[in-house]
C-alpha atoms as a PDB file:
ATOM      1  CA  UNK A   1      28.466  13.911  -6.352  1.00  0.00           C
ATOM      2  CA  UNK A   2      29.360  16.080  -3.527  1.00  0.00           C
ATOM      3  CA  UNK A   3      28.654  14.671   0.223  1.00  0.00           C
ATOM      4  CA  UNK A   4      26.077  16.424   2.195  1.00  0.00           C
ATOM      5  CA  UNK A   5      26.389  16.574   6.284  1.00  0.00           C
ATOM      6  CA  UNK A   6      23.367  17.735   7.996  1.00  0.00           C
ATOM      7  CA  UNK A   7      24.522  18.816  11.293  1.00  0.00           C
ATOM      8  CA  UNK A   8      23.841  19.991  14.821  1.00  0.00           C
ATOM      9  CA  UNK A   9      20.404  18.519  14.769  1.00  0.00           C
ATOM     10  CA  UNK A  10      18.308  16.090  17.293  1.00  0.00           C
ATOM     11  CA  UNK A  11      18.636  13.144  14.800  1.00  0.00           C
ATOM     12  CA  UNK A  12      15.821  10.560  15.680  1.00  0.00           C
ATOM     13  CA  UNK A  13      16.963   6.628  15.504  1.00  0.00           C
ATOM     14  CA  UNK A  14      14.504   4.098  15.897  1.00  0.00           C
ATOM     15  CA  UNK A  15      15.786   3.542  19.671  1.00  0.00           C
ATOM     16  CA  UNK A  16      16.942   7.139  20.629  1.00  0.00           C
ATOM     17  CA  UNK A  17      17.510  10.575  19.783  1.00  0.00           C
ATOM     18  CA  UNK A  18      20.904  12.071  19.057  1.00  0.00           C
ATOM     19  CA  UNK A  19      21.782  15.608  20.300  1.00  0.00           C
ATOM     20  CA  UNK A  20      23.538  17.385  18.270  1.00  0.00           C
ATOM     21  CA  UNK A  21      23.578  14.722  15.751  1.00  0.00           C
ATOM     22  CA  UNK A  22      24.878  14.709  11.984  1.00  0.00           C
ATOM     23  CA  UNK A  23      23.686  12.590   9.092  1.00  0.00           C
ATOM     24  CA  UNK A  24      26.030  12.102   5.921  1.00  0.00           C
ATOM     25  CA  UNK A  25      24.456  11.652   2.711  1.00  0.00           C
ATOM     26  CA  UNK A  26      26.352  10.021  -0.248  1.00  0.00           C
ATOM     27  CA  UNK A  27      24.737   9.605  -3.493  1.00  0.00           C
ATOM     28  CA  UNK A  28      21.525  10.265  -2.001  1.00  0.00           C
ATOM     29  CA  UNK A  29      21.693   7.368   0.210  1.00  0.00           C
ATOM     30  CA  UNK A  30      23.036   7.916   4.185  1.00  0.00           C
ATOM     31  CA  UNK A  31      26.078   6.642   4.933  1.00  0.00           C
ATOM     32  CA  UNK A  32      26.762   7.474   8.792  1.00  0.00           C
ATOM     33  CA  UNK A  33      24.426   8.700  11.389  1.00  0.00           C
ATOM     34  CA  UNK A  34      26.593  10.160  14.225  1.00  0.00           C
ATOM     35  CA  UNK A  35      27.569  13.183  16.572  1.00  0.00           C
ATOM     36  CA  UNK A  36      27.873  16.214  15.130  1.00  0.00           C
ATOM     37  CA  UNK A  37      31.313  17.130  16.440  1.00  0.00           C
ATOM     38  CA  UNK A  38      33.090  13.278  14.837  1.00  0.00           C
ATOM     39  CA  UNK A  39      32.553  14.668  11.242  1.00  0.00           C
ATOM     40  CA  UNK A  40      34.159  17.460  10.869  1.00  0.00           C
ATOM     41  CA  UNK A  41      37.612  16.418   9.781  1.00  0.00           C
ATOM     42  CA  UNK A  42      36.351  13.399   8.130  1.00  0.00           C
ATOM     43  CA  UNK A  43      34.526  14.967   5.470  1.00  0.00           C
ATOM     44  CA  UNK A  44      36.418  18.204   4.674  1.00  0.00           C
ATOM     45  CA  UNK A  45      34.764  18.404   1.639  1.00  0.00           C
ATOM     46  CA  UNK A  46      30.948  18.275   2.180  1.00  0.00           C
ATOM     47  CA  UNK A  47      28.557  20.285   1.440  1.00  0.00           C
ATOM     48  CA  UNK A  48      27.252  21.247   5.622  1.00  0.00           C
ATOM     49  CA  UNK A  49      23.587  22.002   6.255  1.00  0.00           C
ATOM     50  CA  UNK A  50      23.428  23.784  10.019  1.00  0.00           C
ATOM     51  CA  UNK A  51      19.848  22.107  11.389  1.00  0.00           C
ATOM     52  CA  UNK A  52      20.073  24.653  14.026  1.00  0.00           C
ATOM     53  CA  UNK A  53      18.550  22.206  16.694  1.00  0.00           C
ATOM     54  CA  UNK A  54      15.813  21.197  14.720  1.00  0.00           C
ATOM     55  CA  UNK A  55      14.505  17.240  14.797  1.00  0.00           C
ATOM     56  CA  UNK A  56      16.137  14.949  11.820  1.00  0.00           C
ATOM     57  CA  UNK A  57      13.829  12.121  11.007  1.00  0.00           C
ATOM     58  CA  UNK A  58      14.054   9.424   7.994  1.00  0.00           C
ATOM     59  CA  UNK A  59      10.707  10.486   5.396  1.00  0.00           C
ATOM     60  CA  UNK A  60       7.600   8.976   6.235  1.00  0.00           C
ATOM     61  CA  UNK A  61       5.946   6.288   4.059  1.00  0.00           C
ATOM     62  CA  UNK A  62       2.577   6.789   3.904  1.00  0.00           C
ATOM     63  CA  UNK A  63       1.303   2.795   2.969  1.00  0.00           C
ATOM     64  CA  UNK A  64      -2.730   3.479   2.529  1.00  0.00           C
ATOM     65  CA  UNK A  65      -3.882   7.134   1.897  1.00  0.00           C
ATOM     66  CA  UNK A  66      -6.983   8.325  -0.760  1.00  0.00           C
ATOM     67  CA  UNK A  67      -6.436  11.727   0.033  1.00  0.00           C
ATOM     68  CA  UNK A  68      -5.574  12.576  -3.706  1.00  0.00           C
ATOM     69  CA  UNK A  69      -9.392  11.826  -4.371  1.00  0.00           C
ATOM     70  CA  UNK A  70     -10.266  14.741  -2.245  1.00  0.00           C
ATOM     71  CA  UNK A  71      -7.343  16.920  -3.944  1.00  0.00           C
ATOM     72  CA  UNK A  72      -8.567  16.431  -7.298  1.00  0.00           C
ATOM     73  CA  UNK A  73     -12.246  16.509  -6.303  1.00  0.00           C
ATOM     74  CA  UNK A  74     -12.648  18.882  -3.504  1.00  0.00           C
ATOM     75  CA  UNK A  75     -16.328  19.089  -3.816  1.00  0.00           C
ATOM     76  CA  UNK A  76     -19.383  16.172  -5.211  1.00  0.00           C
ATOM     77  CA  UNK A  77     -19.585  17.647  -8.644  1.00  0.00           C
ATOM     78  CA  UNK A  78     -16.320  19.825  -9.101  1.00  0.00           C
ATOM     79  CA  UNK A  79     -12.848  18.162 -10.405  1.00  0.00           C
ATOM     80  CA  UNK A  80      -9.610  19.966 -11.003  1.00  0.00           C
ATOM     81  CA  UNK A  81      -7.026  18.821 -13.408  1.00  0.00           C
ATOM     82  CA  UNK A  82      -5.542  15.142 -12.430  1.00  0.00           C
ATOM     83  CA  UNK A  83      -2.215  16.911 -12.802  1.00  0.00           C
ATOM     84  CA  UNK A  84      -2.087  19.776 -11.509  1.00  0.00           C
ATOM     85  CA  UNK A  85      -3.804  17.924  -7.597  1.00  0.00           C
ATOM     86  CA  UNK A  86      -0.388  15.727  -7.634  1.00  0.00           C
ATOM     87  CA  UNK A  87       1.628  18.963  -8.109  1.00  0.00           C
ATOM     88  CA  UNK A  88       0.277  20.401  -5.605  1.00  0.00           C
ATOM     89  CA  UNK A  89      -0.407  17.522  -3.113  1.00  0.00           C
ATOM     90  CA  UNK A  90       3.482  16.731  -3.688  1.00  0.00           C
ATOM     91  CA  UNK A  91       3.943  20.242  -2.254  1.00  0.00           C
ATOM     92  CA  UNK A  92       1.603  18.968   0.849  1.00  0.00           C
ATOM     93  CA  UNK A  93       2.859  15.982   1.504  1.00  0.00           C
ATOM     94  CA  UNK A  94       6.665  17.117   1.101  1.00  0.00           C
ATOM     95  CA  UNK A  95       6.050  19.917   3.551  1.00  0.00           C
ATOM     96  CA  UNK A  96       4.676  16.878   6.605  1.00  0.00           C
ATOM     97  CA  UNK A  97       7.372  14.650   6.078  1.00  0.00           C
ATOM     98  CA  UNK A  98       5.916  12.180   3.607  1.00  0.00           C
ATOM     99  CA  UNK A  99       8.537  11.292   1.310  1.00  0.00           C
ATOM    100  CA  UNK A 100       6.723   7.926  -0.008  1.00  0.00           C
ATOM    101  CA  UNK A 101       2.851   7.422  -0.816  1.00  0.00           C
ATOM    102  CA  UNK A 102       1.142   4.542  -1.742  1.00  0.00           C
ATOM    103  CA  UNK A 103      -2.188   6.439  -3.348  1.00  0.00           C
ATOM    104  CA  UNK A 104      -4.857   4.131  -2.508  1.00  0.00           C
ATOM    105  CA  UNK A 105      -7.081   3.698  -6.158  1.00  0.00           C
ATOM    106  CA  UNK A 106     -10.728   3.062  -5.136  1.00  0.00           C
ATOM    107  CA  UNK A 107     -12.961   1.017  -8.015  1.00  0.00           C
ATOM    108  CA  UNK A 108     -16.556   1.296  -6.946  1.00  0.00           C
ATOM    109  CA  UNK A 109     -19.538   1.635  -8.349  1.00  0.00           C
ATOM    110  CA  UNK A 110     -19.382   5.223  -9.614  1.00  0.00           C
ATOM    111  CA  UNK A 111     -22.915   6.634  -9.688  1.00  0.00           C
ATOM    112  CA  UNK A 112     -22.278   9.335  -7.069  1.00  0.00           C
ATOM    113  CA  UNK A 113     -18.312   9.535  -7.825  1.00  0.00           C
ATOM    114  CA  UNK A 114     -17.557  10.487 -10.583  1.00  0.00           C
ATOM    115  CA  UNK A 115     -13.950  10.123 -10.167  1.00  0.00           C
ATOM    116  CA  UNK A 116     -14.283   6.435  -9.560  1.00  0.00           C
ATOM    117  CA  UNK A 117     -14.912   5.769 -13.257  1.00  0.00           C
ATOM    118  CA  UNK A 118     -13.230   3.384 -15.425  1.00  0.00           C
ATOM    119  CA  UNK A 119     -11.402   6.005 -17.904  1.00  0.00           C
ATOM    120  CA  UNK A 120     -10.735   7.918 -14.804  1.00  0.00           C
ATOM    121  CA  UNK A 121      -9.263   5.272 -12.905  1.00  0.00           C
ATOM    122  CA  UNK A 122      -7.163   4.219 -15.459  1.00  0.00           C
ATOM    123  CA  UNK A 123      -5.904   8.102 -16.626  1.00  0.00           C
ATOM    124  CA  UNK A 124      -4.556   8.633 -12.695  1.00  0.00           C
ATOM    125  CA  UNK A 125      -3.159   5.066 -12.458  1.00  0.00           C
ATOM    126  CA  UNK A 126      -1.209   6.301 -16.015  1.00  0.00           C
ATOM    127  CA  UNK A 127      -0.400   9.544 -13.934  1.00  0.00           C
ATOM    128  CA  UNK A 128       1.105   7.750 -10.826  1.00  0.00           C
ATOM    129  CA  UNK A 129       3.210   6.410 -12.939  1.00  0.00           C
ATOM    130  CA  UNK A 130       4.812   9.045 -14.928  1.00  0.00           C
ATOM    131  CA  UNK A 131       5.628  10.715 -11.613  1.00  0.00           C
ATOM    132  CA  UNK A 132       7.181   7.463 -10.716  1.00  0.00           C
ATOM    133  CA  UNK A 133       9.389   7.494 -13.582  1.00  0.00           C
ATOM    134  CA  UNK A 134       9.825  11.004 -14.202  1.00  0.00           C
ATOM    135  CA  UNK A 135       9.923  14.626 -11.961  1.00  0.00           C
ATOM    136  CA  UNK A 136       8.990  14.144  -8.407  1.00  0.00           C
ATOM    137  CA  UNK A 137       9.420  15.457  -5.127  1.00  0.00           C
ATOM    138  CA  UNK A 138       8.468  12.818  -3.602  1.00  0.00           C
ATOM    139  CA  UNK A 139       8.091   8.664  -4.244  1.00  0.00           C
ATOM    140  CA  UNK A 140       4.631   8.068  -6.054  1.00  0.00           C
ATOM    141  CA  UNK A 141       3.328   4.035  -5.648  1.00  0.00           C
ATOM    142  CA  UNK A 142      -0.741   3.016  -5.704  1.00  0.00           C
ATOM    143  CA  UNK A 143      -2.329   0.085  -4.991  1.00  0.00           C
ATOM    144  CA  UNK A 144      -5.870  -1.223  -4.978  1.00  0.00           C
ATOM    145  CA  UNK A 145      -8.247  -1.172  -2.181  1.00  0.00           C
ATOM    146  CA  UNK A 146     -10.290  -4.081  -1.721  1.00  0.00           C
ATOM    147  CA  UNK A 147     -13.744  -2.943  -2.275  1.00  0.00           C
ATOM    148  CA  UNK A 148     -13.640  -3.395  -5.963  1.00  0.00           C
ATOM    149  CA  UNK A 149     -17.823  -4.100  -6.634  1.00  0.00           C
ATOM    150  CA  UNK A 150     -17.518  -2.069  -9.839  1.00  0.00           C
ATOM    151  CA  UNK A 151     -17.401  -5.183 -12.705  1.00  0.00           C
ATOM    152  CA  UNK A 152     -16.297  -2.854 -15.330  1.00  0.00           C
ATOM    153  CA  UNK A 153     -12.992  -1.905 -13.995  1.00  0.00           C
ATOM    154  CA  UNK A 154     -12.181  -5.657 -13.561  1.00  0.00           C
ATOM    155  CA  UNK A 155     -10.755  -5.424 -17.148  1.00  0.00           C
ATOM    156  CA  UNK A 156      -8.033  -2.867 -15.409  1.00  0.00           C
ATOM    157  CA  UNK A 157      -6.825  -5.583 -13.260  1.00  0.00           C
ATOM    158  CA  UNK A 158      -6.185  -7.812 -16.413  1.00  0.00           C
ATOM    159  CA  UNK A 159      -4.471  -4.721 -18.622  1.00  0.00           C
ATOM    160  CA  UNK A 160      -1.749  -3.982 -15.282  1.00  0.00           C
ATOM    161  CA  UNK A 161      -1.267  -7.192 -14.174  1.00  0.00           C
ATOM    162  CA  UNK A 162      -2.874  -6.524 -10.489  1.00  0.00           C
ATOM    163  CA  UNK A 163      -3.101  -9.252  -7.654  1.00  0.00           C
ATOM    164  CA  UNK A 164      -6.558  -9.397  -6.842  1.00  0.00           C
ATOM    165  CA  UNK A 165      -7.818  -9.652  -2.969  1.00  0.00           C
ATOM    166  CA  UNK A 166     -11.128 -12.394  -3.221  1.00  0.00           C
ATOM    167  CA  UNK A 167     -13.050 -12.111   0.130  1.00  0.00           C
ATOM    168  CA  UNK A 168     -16.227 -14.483  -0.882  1.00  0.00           C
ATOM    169  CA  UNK A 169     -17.074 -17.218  -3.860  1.00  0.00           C
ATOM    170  CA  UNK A 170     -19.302 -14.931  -5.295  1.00  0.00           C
ATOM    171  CA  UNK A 171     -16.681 -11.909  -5.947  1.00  0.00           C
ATOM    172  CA  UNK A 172     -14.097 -14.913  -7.034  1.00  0.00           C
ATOM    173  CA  UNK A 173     -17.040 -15.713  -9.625  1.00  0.00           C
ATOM    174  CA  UNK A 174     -17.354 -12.142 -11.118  1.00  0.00           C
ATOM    175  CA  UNK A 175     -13.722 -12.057 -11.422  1.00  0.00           C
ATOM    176  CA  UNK A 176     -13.379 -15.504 -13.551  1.00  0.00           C
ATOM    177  CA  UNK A 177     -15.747 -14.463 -15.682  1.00  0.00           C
ATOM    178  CA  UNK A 178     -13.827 -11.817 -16.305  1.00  0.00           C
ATOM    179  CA  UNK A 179     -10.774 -13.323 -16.589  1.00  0.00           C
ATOM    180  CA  UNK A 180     -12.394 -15.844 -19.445  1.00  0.00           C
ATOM    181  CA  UNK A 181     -13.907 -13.134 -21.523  1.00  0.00           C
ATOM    182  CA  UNK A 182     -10.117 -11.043 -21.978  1.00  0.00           C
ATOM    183  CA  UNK A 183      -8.955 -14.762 -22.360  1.00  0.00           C
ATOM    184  CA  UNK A 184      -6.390 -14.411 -19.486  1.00  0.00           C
ATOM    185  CA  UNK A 185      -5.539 -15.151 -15.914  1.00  0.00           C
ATOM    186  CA  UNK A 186      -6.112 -13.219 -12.772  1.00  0.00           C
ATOM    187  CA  UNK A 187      -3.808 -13.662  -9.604  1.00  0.00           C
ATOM    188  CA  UNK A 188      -5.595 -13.274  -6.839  1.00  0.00           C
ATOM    189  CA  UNK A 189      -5.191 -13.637  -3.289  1.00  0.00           C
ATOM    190  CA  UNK A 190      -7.574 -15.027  -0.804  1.00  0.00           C
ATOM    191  CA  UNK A 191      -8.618 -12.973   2.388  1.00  0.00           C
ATOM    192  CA  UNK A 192      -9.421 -15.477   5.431  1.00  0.00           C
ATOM    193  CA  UNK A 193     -11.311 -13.926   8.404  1.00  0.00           C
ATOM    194  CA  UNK A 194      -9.633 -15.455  10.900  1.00  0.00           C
ATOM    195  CA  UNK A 195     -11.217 -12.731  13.560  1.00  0.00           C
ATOM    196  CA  UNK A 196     -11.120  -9.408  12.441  1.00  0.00           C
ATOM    197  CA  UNK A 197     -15.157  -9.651  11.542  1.00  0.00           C
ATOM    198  CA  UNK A 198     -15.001  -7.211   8.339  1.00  0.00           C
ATOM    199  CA  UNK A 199     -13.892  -9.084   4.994  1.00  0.00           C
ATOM    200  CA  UNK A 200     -12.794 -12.754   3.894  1.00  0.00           C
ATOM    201  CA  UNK A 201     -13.823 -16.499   3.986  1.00  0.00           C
ATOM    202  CA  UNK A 202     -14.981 -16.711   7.430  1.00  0.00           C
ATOM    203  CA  UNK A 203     -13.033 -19.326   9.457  1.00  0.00           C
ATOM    204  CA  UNK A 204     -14.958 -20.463  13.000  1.00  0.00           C
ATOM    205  CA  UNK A 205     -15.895 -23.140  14.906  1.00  0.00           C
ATOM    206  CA  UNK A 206     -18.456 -25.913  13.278  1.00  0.00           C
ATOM    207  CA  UNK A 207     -17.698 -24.480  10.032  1.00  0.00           C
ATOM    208  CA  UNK A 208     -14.398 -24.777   9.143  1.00  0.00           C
ATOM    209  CA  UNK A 209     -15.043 -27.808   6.753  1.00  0.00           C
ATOM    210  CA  UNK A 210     -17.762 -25.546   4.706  1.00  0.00           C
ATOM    211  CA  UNK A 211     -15.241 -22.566   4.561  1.00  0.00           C
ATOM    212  CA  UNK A 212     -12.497 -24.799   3.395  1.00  0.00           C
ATOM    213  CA  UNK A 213     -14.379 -26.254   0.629  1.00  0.00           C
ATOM    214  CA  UNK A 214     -15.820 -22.599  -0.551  1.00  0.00           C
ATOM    215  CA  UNK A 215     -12.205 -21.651  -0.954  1.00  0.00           C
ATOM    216  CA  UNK A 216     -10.931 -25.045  -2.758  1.00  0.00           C
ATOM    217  CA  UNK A 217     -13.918 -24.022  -5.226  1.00  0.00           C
ATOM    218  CA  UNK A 218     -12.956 -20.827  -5.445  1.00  0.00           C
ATOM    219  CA  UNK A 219      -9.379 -21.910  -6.526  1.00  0.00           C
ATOM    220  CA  UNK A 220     -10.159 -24.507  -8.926  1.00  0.00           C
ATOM    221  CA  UNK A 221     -12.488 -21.297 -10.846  1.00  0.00           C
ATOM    222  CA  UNK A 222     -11.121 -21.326 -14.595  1.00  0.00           C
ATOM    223  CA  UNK A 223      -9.258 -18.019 -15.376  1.00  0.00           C
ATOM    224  CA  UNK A 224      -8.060 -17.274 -11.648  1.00  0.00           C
ATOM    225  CA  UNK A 225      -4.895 -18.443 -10.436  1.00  0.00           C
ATOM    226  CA  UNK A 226      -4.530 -18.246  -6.372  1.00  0.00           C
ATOM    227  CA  UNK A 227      -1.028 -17.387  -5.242  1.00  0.00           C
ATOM    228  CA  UNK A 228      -1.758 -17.025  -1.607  1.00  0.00           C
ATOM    229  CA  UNK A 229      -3.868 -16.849   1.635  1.00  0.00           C
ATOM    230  CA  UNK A 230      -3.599 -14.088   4.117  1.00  0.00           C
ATOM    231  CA  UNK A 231      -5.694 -12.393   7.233  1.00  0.00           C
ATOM    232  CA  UNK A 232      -5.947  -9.286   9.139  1.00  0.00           C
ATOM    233  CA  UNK A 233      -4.878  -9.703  12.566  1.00  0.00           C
ATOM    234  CA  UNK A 234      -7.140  -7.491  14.782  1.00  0.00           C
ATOM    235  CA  UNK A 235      -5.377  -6.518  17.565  1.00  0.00           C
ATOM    236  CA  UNK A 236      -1.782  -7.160  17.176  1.00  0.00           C
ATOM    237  CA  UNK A 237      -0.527  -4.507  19.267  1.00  0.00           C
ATOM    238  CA  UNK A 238      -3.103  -5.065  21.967  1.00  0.00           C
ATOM    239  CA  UNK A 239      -4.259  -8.737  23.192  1.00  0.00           C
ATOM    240  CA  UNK A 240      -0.596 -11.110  21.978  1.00  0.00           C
ATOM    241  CA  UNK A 241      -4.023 -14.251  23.343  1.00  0.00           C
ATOM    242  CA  UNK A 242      -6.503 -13.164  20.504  1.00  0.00           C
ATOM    243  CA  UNK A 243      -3.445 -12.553  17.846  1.00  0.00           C
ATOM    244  CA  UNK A 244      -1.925 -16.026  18.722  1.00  0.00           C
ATOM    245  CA  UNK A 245      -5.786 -17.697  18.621  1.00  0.00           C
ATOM    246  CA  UNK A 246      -6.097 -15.691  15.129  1.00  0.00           C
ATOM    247  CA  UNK A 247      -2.721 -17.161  14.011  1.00  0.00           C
ATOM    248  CA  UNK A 248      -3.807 -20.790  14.996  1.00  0.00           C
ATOM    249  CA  UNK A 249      -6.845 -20.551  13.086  1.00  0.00           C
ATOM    250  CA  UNK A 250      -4.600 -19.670   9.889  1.00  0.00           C
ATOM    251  CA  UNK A 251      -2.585 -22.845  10.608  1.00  0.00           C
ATOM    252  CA  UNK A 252      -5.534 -24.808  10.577  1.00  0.00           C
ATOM    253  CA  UNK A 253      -7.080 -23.313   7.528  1.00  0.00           C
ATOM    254  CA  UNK A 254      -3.704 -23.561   5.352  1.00  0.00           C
ATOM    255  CA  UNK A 255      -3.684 -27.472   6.415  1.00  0.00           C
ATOM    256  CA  UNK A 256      -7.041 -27.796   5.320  1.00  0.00           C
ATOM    257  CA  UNK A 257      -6.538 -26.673   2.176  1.00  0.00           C
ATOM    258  CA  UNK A 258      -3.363 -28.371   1.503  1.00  0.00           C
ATOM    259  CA  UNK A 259      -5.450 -31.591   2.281  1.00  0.00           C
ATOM    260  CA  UNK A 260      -7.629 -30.049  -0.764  1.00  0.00           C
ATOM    261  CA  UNK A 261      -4.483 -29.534  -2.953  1.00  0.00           C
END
């Protein structure tokens, strides 16, 4: 395959910006970022793509969007075909600099969304993937969002294998009830709210004992197996004091449960 050299562009690094840069691409991959005027004889073959000045950046990854929902249903009670919104949300996304998006697959109760149903669910999930495998123009993942309330898409979880996010005893209930009826096992992981005040086993002074033991019941529940405890940190770029007191309470909750087994 024939090397590519984009040249004579501002080529953005993540500690500076290059003027009158040059990236070489090998088999799709780069394989030197440099100045523009280095390459020349070095690569007498390449193909050479004149940036005219313009600002070379690596594609973003996108890690949480649901924007296809809105593509596919632009309005309440009007849906286009599943197909035909990645085509043209591709197009979109290509055009900001998005070269990677993790399509974030809602399950809700679906009374006023109709394209949170099961079959629905499961028939875009299908289409993520064939774009995965197949013709793209850009990288297609998904991943489920943690407000999963509607019980009859737990079944999905089971049928693709998906690590479930447990914030409370009651949700790790529903979901080992579940897991009993399709006679398998559900890994799940358990959110701790260590400070961020929004989802998970809540972890604070005078109750830490009561927490721990919710979450020791929770993974001794028959059809769930627990492979691991996280938190949200909620302000790690702000206060390093409230991120390190977050991070200590973690500690102390991981030892706990350890003492649990």
């Amino acid at each position: 395959m024939q090397d590519i050299i984009i040249y004579n562009a501002n080529v953005v690094t993540p500690d500076r910006v290059i003027p009158q840069g040059a990236v070489v691409l090998r088999d799709h991959m780069i394989e030197e970022v440099t100045d523009s005027r280095q390459v020349e004889d070095r690569y007498p073959h390449a193909q050479r793509v004149d940036a005219a000045g313009d600002y070379l950046l690596p594609g973003f990854i996108d890690i949480h969007s649901d924007n296809i929902e809105t593509v596919i249903q632009p309005r309440p009670q009007s849906m286009i075909d599943f197909e035909l919104a990645m085509r043209e949300q591709e197009k979109q996304l290509a055009s900001q600099g998005i070269t990677t998006m993790y399509h974030s697959l809602s399950i809700v109760d679906a009374a006023t969304r109709k394209l949170r149903t099961p079959e629905n669910l499961k028939k875009l999930a299908e289409l993520i993937r064939q774009f995965h495998e197949g013709d793209h123009l850009i990288r297609h993942r998904f991943h489920c969002r943690y407000d999963i309330t509607n019980v009859q898409c737990y079944p999905l979880l089971l049928e693709h294998h998906i690590t479930q996010m447990v914030e409370d005893l009651e949700t790790g209930e529903k979901l080992s009830a579940a897991a009993q009826r399709a006679g398998r096992t559900l890994r799940v992981h358990v959110k701790l709210d260590t400070g961020m005040s929004r989802l998970g086993f809540l972890w604070e002074a005078g109750r830490e004992e009561e927490t721990a033991d919710e979450i020791a019941r929770l993974c001794r529940l028959p059809g769930l197996e627990a492979e691991g405890l996280f938190t949200h940190f909620a302000d790690a770029d702000g206060s390093e004091a409230y991120t390190m007191a977050q991070f200590d309470r973690f500690l102390a909750a991981r030892a706990a449960l350890e003492e649990r087994g």
